[in-house]
PDB file of N, CA and C in Angstrom:
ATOM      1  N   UNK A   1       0.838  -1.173   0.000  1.00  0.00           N
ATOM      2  CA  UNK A   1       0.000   0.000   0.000  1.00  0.00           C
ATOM      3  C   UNK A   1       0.893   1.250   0.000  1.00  0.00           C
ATOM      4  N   UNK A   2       0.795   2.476  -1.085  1.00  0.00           N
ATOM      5  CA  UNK A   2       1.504   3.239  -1.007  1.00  0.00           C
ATOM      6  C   UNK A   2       1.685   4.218   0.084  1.00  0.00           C
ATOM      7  N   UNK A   3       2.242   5.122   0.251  1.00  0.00           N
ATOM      8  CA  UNK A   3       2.077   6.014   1.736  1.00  0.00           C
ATOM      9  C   UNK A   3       1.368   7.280   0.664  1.00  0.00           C
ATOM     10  N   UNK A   4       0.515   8.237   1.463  1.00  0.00           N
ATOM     11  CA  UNK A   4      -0.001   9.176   1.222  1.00  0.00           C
ATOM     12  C   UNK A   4       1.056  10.273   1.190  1.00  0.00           C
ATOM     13  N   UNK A   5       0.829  11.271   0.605  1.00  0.00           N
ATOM     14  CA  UNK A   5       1.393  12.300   0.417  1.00  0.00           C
ATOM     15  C   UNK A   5       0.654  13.494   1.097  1.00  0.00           C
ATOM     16  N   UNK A   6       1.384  14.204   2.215  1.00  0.00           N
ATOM     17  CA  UNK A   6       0.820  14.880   3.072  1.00  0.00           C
ATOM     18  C   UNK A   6       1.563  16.175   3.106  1.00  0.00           C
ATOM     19  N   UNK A   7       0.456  17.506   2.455  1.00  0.00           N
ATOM     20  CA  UNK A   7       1.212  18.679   1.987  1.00  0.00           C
ATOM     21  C   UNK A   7       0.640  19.956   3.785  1.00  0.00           C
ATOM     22  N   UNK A   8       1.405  20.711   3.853  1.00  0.00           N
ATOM     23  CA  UNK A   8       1.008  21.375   5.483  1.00  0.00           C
ATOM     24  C   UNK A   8       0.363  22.886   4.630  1.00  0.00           C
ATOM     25  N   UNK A   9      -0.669  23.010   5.077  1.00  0.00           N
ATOM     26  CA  UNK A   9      -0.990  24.163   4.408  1.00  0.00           C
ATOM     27  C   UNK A   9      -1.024  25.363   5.527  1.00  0.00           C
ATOM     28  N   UNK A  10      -0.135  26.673   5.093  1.00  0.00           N
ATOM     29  CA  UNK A  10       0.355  27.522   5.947  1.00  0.00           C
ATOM     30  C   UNK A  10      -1.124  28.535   5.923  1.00  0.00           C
ATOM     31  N   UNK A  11      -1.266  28.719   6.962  1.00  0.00           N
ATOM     32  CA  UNK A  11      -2.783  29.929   7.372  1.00  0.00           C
ATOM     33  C   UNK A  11      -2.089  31.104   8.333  1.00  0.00           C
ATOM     34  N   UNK A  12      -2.736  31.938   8.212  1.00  0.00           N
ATOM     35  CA  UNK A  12      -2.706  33.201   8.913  1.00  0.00           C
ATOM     36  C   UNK A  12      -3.018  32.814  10.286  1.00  0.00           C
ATOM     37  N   UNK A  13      -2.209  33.326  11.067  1.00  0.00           N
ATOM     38  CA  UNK A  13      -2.414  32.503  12.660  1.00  0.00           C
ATOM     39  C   UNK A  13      -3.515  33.982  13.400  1.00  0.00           C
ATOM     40  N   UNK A  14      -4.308  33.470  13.945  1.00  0.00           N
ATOM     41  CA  UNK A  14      -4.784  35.416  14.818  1.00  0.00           C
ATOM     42  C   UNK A  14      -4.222  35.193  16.250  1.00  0.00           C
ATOM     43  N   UNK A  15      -3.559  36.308  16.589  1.00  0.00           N
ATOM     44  CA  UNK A  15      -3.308  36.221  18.232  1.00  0.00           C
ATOM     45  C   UNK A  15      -4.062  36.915  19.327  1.00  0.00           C
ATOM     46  N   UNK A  16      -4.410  36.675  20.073  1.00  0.00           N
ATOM     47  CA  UNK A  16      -4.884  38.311  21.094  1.00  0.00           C
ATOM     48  C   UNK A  16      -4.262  38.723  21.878  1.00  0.00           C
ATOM     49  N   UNK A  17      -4.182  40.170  21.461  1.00  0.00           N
ATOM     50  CA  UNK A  17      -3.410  41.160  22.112  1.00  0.00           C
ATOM     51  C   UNK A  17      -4.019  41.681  23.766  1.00  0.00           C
ATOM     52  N   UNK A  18      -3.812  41.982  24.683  1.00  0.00           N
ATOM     53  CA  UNK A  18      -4.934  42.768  25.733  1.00  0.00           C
ATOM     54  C   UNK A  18      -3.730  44.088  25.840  1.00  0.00           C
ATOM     55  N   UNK A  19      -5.180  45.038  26.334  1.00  0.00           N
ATOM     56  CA  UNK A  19      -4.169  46.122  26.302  1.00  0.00           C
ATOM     57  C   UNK A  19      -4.472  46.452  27.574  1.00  0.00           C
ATOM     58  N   UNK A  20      -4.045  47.239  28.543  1.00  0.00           N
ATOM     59  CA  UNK A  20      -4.547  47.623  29.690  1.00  0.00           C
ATOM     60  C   UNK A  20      -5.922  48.645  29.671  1.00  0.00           C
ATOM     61  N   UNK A  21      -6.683  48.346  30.095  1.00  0.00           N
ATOM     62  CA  UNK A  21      -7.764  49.457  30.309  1.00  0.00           C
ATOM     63  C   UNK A  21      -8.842  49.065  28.884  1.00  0.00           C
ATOM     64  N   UNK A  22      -8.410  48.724  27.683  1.00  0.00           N
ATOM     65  CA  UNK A  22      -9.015  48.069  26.604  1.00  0.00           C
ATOM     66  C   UNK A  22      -9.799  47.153  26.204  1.00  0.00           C
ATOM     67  N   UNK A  23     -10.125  46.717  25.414  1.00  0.00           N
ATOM     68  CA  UNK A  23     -10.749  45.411  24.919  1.00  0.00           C
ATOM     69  C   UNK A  23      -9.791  44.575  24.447  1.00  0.00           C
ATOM     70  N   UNK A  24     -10.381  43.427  23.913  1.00  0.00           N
ATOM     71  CA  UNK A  24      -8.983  42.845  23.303  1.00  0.00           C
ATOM     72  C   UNK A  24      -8.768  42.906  22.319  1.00  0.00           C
ATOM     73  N   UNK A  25      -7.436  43.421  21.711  1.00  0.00           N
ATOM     74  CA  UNK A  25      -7.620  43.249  20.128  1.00  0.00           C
ATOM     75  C   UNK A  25      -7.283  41.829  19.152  1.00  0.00           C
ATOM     76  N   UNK A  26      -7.587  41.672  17.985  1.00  0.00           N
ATOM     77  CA  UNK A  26      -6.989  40.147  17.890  1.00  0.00           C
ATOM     78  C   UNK A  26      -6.499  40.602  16.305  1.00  0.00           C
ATOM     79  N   UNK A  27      -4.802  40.490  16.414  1.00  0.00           N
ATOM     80  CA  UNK A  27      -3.994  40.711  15.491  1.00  0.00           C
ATOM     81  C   UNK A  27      -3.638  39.599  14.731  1.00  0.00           C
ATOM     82  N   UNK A  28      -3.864  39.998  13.676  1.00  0.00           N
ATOM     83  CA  UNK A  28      -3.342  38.545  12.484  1.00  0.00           C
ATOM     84  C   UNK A  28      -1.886  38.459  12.044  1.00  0.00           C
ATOM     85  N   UNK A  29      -1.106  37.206  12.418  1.00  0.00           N
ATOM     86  CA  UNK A  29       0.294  37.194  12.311  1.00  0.00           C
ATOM     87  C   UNK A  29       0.341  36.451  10.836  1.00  0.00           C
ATOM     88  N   UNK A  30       0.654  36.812  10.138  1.00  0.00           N
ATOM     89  CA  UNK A  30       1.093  36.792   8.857  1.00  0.00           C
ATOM     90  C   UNK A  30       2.148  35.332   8.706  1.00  0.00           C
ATOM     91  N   UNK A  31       1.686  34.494   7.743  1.00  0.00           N
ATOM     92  CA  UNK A  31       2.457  32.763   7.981  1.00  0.00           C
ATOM     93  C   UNK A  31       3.597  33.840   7.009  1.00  0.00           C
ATOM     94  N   UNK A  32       4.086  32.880   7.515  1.00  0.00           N
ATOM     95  CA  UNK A  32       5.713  32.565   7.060  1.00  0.00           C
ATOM     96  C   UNK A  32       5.745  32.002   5.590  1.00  0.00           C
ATOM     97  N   UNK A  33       6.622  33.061   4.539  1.00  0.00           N
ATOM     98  CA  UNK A  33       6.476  32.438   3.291  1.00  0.00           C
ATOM     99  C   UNK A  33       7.860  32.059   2.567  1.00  0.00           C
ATOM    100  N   UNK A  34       8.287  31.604   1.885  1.00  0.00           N
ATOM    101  CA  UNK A  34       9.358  31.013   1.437  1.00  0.00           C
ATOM    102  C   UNK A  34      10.097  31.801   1.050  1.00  0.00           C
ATOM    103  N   UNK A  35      11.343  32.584   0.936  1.00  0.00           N
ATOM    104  CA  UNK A  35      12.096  33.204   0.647  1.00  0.00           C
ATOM    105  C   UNK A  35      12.170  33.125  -0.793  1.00  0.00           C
ATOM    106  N   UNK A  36      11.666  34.352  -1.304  1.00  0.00           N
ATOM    107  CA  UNK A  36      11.557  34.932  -2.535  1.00  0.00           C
ATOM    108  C   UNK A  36      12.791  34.982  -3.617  1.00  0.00           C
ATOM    109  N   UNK A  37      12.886  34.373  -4.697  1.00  0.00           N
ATOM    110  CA  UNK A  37      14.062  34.124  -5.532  1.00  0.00           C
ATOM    111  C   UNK A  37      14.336  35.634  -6.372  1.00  0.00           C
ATOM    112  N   UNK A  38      16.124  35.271  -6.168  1.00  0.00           N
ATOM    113  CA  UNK A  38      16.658  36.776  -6.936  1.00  0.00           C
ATOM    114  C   UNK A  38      16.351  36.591  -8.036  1.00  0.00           C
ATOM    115  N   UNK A  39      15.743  38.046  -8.435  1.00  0.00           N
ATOM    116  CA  UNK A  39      15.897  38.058 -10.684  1.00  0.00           C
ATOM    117  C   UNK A  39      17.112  38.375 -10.937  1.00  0.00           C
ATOM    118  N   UNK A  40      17.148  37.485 -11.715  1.00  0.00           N
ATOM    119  CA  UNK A  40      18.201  37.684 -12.636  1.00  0.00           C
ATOM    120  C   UNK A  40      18.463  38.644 -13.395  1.00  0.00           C
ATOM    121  N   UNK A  41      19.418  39.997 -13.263  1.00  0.00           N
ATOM    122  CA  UNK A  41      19.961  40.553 -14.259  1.00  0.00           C
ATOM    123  C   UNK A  41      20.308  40.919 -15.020  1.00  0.00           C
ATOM    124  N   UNK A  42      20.373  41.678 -16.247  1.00  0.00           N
ATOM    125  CA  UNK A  42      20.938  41.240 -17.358  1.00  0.00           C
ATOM    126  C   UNK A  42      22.183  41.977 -17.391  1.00  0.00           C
ATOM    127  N   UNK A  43      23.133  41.484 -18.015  1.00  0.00           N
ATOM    128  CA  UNK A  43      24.414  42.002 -18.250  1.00  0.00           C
ATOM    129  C   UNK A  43      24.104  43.608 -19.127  1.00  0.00           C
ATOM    130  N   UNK A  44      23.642  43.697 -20.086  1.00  0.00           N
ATOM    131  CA  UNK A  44      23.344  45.236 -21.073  1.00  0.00           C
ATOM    132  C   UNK A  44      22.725  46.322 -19.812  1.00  0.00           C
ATOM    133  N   UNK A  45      21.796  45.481 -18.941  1.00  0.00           N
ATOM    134  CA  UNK A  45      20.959  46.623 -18.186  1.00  0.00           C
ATOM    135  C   UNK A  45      21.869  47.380 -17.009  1.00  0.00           C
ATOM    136  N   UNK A  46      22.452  46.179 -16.504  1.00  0.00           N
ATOM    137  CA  UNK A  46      23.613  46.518 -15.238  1.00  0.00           C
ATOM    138  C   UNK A  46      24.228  47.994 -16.411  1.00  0.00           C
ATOM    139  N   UNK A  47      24.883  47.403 -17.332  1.00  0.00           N
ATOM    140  CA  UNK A  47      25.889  47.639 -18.348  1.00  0.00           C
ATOM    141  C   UNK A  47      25.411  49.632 -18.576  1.00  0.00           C
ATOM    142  N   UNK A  48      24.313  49.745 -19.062  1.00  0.00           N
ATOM    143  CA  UNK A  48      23.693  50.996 -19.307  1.00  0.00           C
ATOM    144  C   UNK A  48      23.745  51.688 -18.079  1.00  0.00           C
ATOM    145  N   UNK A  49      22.607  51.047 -16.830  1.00  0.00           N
ATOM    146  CA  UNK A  49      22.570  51.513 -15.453  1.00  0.00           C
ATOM    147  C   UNK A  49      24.132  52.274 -14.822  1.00  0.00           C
ATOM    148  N   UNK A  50      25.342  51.608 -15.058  1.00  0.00           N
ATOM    149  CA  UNK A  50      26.553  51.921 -14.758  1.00  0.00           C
ATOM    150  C   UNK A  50      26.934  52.706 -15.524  1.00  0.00           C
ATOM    151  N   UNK A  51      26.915  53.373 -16.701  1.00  0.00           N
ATOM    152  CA  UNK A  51      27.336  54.594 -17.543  1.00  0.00           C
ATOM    153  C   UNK A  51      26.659  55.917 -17.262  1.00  0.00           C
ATOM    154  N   UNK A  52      24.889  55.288 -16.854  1.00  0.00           N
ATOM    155  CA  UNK A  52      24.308  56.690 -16.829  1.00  0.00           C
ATOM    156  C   UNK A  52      24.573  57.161 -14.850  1.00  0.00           C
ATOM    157  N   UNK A  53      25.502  56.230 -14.054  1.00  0.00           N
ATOM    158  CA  UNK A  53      26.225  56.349 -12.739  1.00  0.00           C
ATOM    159  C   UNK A  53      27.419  57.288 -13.025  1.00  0.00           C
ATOM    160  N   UNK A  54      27.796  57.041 -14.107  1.00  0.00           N
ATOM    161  CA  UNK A  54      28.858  57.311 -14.115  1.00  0.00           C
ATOM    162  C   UNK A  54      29.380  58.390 -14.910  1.00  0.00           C
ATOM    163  N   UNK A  55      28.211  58.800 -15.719  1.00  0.00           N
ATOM    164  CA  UNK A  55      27.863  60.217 -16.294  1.00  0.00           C
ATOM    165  C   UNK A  55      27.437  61.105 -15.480  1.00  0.00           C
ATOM    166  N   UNK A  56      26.701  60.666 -14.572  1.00  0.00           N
ATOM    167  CA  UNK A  56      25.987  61.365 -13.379  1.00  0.00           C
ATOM    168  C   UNK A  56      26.757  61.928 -12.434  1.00  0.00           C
ATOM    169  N   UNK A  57      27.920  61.138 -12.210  1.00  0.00           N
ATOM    170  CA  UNK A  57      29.320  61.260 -11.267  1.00  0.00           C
ATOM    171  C   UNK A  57      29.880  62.281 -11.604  1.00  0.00           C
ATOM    172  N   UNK A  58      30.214  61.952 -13.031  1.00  0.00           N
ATOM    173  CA  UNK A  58      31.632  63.110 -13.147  1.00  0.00           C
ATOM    174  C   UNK A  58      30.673  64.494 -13.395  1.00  0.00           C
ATOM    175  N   UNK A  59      29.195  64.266 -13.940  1.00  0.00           N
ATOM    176  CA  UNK A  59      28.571  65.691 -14.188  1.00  0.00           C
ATOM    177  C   UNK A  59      28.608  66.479 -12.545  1.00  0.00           C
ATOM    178  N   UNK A  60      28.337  65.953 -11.717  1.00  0.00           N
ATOM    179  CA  UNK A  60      28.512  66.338 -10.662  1.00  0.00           C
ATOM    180  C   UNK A  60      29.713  66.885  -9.850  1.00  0.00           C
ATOM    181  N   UNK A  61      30.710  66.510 -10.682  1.00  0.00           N
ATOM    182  CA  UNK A  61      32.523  66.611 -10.220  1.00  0.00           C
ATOM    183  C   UNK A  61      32.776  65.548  -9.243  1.00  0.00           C
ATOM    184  N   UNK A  62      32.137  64.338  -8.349  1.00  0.00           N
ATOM    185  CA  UNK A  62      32.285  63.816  -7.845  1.00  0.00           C
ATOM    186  C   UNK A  62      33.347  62.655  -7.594  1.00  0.00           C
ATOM    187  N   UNK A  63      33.656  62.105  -7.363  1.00  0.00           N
ATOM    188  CA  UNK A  63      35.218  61.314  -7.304  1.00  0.00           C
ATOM    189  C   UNK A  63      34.482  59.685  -7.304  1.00  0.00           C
ATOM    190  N   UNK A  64      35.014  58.981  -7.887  1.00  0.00           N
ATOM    191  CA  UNK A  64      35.262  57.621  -7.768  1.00  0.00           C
ATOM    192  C   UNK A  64      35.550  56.541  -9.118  1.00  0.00           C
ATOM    193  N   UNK A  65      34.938  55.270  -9.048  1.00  0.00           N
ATOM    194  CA  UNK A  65      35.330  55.171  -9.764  1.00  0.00           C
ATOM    195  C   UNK A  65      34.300  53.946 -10.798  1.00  0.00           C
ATOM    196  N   UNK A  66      34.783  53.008 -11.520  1.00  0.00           N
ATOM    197  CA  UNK A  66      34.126  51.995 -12.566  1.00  0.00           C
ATOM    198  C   UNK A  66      33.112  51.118 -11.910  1.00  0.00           C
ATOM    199  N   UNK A  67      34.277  50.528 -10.985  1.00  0.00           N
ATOM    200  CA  UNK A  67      33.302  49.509 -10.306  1.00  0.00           C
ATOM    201  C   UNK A  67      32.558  49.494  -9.061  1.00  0.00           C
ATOM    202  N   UNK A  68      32.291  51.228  -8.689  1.00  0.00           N
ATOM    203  CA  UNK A  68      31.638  51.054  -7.990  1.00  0.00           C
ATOM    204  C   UNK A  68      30.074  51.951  -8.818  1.00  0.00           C
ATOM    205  N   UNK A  69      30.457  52.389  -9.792  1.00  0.00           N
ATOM    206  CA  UNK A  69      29.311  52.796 -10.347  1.00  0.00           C
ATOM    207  C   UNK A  69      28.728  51.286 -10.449  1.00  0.00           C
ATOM    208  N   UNK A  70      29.210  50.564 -10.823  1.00  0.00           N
ATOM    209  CA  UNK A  70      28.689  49.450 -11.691  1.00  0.00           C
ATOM    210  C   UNK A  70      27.943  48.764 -10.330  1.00  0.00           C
ATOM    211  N   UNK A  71      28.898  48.407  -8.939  1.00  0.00           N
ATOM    212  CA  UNK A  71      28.125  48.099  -7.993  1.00  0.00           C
ATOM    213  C   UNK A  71      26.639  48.617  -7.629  1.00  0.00           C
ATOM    214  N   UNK A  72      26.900  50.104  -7.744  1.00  0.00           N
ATOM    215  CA  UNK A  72      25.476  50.584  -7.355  1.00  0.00           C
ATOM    216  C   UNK A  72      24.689  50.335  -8.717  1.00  0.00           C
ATOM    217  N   UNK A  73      25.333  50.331  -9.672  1.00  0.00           N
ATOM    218  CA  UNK A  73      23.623  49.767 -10.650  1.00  0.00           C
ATOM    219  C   UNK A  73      23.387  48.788 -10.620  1.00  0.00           C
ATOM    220  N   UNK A  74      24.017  47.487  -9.851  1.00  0.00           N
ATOM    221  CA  UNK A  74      23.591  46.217  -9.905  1.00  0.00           C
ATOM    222  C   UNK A  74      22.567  46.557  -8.194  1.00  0.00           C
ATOM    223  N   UNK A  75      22.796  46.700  -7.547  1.00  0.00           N
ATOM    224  CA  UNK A  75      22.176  47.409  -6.287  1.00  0.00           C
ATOM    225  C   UNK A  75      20.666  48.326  -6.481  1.00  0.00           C
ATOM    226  N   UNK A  76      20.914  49.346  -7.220  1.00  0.00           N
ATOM    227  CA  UNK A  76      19.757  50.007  -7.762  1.00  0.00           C
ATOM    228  C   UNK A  76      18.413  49.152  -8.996  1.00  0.00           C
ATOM    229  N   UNK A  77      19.397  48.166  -9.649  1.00  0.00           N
ATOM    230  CA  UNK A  77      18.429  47.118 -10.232  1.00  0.00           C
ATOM    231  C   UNK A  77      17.574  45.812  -9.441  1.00  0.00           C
ATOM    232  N   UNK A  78      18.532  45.720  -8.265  1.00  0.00           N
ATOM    233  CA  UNK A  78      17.788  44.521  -7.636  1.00  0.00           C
ATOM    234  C   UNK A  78      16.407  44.612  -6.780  1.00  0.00           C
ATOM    235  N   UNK A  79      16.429  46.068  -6.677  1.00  0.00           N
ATOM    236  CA  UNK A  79      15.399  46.584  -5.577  1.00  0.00           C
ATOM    237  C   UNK A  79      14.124  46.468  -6.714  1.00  0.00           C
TER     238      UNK A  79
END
């Protein structure tokens, strides 16, 4: 006989809060969800994102340098 396959289905838990002098309130704790996968990038977008950093930089007179423009457009794309 095969074994069943048994999936846990995650629900919104409610808790109650008391407050002093109050009623009670009853707050919904939010389940726990699976850690959300990074998008992927594209090399051209980073690529553009880091020139118009780095146009932006020197228009400004500001100091630095390639790879950290390029850091912050991989940074500014992931959000």
């Amino acid at each position: 006989m095969p074994a069943k396959k048994t999936t846990k289905k995650v629900t919104a838990k409610k808790t109650v809060v008391k407050a002093a002098g109050k009623k009670a309130a009853v707050k919904k704790v939010a389940a726990k969800k699976a850690p959300a996968k990074k998008a992927v990038l594209s090399i051209d977008a980073v690529a553009k994102a880091a020139y118009l950093n780095y146009r932006q930089r020197v228009e400004q007179g500001l100091p630095g340098c390639h790879n950290s423009d390029w850091l912050e457009a991989e940074r500014s794309l992931a959000d």
